[in-house]
N, C-alpha and C. Protein backbone atom coordinates (compact mmCIF):
# COMPACT_ATOMS: atom_id res chain seq x y z
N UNK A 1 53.58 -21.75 60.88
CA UNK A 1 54.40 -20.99 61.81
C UNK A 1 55.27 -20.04 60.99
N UNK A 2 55.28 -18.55 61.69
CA UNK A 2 56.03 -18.17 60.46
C UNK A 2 57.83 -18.39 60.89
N UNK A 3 58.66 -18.23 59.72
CA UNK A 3 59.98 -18.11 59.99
C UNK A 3 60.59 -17.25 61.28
N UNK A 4 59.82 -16.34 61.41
CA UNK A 4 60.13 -15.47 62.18
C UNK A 4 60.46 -15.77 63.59
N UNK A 5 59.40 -16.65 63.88
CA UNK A 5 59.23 -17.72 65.15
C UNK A 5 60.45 -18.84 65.94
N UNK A 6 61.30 -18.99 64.77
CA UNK A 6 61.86 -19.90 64.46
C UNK A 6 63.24 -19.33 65.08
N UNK A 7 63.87 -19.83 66.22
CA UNK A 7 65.27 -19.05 66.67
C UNK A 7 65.64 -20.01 67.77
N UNK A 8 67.06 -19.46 68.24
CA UNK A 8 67.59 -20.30 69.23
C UNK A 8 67.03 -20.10 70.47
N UNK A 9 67.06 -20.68 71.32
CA UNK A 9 66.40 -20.21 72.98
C UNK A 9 66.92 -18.91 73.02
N UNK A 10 66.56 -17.86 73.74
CA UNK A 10 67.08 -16.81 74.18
C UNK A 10 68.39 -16.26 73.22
N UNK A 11 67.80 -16.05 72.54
CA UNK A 11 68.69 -15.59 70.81
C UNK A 11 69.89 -15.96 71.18
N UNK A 12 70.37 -17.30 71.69
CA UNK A 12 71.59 -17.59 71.92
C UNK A 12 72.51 -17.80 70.20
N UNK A 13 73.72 -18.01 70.51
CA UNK A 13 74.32 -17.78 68.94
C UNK A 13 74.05 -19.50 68.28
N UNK A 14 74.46 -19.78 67.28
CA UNK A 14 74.40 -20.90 67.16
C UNK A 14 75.69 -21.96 67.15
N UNK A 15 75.07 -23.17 67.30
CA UNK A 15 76.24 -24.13 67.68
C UNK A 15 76.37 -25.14 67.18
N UNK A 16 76.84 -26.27 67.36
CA UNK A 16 77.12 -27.44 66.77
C UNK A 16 75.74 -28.42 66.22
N UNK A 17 74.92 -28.33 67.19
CA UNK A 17 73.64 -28.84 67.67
C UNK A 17 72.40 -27.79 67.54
N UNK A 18 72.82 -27.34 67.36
CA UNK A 18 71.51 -26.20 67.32
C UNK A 18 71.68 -24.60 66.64
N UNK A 19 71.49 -25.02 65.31
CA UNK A 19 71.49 -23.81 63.80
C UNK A 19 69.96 -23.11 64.10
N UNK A 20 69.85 -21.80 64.01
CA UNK A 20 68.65 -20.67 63.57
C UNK A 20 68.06 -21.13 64.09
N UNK A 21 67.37 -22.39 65.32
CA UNK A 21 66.25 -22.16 65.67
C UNK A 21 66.09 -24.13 65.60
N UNK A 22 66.89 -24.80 64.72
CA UNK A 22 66.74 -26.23 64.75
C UNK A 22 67.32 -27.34 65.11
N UNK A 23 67.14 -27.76 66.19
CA UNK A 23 67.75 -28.95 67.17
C UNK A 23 68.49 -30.35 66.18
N UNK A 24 70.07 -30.27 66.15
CA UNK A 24 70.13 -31.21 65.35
C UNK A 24 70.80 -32.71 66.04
N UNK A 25 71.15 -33.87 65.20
CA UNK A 25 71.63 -34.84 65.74
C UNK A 25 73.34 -34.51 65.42
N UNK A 26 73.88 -35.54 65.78
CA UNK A 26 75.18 -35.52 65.44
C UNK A 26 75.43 -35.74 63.79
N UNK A 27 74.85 -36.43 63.18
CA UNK A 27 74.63 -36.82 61.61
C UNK A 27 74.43 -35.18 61.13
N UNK A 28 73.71 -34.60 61.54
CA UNK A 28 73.19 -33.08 61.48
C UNK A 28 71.70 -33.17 60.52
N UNK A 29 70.95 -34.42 60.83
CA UNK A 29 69.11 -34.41 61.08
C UNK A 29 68.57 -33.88 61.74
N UNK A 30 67.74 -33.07 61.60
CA UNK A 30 66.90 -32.16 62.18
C UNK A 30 65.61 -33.24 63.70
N UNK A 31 66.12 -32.74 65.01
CA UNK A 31 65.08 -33.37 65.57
C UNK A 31 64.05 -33.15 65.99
N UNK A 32 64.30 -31.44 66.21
CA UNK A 32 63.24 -30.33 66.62
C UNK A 32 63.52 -29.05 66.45
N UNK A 33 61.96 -28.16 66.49
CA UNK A 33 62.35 -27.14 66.26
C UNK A 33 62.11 -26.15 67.47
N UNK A 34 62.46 -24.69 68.07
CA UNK A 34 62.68 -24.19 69.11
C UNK A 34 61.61 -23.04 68.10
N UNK A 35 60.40 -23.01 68.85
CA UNK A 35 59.55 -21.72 67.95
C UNK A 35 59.32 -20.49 69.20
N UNK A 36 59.41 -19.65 68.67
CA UNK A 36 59.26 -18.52 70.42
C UNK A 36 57.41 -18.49 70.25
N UNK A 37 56.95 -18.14 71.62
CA UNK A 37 55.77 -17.12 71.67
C UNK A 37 55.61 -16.36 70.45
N UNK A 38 56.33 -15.13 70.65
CA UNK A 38 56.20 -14.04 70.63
C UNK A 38 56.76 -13.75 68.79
N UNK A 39 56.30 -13.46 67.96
CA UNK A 39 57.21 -13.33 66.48
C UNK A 39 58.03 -12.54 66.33
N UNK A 40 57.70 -11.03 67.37
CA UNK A 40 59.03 -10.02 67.10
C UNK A 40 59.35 -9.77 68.42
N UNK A 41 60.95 -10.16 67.90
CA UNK A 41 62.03 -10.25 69.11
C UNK A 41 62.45 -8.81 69.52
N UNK A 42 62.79 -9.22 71.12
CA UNK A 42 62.82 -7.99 71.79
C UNK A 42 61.98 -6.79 72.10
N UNK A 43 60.60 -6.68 71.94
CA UNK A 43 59.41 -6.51 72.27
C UNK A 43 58.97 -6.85 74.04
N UNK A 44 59.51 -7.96 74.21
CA UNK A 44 59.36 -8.25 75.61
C UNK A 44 60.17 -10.01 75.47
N UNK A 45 60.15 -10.52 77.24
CA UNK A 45 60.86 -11.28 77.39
C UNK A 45 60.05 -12.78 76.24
N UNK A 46 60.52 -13.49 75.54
CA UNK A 46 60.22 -14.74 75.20
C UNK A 46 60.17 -15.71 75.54
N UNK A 47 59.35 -16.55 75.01
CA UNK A 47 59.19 -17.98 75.74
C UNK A 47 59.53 -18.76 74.67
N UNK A 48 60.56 -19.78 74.53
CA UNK A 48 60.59 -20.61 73.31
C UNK A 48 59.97 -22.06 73.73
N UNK A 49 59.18 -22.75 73.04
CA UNK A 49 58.04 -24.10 73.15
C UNK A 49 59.47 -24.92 71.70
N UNK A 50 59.88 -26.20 72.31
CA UNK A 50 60.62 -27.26 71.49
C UNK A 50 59.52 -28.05 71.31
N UNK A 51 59.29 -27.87 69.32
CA UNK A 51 58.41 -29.28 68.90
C UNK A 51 59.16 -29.86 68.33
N UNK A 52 59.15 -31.33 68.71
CA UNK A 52 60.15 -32.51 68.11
C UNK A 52 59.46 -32.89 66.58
N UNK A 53 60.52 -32.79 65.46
CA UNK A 53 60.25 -33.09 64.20
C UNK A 53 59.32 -34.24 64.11
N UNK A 54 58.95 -35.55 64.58
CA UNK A 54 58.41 -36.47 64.82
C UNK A 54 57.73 -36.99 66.18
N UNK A 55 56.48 -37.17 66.33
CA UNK A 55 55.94 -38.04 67.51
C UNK A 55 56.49 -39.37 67.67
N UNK A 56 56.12 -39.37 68.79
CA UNK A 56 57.02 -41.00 69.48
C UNK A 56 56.78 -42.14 68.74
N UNK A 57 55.53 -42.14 67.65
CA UNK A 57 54.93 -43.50 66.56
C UNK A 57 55.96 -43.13 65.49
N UNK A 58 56.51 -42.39 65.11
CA UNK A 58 56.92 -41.56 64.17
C UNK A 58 56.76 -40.89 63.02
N UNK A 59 55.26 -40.54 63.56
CA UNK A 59 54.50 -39.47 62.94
C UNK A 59 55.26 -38.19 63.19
N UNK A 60 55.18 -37.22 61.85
CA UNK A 60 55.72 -36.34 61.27
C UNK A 60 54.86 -34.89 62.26
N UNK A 61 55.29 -33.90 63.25
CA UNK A 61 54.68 -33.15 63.85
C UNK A 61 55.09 -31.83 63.53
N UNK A 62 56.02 -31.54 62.90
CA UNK A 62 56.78 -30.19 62.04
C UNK A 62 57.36 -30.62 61.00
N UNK A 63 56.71 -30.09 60.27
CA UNK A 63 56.92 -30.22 58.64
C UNK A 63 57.64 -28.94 58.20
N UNK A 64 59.15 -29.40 58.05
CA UNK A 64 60.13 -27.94 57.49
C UNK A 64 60.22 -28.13 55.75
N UNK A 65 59.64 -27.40 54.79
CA UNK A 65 60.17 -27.69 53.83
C UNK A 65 61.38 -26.38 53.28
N UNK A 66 62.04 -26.60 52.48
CA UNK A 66 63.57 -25.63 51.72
C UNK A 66 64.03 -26.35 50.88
N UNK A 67 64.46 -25.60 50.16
CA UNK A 67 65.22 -25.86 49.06
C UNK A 67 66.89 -26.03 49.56
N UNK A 68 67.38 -27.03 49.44
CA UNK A 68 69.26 -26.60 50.46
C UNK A 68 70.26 -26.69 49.31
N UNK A 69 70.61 -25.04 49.45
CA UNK A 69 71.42 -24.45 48.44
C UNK A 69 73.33 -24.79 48.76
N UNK A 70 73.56 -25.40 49.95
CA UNK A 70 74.39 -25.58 50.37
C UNK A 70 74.65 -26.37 51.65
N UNK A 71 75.88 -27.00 51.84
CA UNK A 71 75.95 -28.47 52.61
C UNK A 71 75.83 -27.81 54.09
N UNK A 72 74.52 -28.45 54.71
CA UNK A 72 74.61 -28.11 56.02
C UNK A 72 73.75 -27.33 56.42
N UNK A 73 72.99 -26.41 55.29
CA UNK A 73 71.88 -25.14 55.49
C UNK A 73 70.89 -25.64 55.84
N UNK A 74 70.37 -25.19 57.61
CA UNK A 74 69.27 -25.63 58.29
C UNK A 74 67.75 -25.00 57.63
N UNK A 75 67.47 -23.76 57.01
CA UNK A 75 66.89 -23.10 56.79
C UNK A 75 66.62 -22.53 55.76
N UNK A 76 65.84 -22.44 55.30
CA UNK A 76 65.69 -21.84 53.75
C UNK A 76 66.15 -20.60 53.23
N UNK A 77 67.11 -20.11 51.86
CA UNK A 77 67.61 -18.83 51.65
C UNK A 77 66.38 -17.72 51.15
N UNK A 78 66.43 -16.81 51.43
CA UNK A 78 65.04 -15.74 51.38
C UNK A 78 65.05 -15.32 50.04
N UNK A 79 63.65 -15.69 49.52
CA UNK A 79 63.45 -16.06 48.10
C UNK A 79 63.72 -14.53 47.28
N UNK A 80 63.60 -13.18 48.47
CA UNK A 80 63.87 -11.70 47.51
C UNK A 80 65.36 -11.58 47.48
N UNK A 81 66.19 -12.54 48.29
CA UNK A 81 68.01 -12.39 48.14
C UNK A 81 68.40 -12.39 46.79
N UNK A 82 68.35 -13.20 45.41
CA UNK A 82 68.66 -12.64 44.34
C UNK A 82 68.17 -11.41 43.94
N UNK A 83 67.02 -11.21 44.41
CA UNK A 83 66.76 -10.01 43.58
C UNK A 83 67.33 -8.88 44.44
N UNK A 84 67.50 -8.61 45.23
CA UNK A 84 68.31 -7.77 46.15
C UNK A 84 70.12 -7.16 45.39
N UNK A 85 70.17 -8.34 45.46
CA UNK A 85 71.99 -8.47 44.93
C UNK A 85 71.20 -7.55 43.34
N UNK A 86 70.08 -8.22 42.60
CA UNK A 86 70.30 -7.47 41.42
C UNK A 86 70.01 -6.05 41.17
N UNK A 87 68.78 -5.60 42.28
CA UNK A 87 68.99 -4.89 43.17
C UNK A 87 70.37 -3.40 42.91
N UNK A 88 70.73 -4.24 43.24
CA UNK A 88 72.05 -2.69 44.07
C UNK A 88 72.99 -3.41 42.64
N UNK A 89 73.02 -4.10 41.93
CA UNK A 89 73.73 -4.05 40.94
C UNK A 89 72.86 -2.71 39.80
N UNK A 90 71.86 -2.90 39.63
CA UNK A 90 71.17 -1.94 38.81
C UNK A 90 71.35 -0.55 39.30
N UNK A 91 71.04 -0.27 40.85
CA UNK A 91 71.87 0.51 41.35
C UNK A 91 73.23 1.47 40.89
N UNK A 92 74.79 0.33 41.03
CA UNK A 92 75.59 0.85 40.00
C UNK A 92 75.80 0.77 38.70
N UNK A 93 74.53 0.34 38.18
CA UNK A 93 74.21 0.69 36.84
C UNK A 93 74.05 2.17 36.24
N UNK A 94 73.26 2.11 37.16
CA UNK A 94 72.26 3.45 36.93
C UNK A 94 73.71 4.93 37.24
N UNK A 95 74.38 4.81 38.36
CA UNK A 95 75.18 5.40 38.77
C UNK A 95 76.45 5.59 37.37
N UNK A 96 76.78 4.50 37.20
CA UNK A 96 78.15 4.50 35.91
C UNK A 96 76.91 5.54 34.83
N UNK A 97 75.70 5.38 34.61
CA UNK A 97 75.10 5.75 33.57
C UNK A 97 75.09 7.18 33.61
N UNK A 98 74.82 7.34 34.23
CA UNK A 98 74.71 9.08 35.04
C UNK A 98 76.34 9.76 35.17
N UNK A 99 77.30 8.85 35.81
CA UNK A 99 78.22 9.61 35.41
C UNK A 99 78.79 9.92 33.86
N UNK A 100 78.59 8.70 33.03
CA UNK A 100 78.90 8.87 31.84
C UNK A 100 78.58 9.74 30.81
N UNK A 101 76.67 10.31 31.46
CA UNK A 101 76.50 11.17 30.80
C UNK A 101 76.64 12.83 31.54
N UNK A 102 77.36 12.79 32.33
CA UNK A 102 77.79 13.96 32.87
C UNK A 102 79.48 14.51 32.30
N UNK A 103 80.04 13.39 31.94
CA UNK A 103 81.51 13.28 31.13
C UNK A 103 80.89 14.18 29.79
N UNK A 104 79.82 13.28 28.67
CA UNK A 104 79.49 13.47 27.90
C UNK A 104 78.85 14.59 27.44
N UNK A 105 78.39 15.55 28.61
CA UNK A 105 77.80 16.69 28.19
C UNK A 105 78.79 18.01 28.23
């Protein structure tokens, strides 16, 4: 399923119980996940389908894997975000470089 899929009912905001798309307990265990139809939002109206993390034997029926970079993160951080930040740092790299050699000439 892709990430994309993955959201609150009716892009509602998120809440105590229910982060990006994943139904939690009070402990904050994941019990299900809310996947839409449709992958790109606002295109037309959506339908979101709730699959419960486990069948009633307690067989495993959505398998979320992530890395959790921080206490509480339902969802995995997007693996091009460092490079982004380094990104627009090279950015004002490049910028200080250019002015320096505009001083310099």
């Amino acid at each position: 399923v892709s990430p994309k899929r993955i959201s609150n009912p009716n892009n509602t905001g998120d809440s105590r119980n229910c982060r990006a798309g994943v139904q939690l307990n009070d402990s904050g265990a994941a019990l299900g996940y809310y996947v839409s139809e449709d992958g790109y939002p606002g295109w037309m109206p959506q339908k979101w389908t709730w699959i419960p993390r486990e069948l009633p034997g307690g067989r495993a029926s959505f398998i979320h894997v992530f890395e959790p970079v921080e206490d509480g993160q339902t969802r995995g951080a997007n693996v091009f975000y460092s490079v982004m930040e380094q990104m627009k740092m090279l950015d004002t790299l490049q910028n200080t470089q250019l002015q320096s050699a505009i001083v310099k000439a």
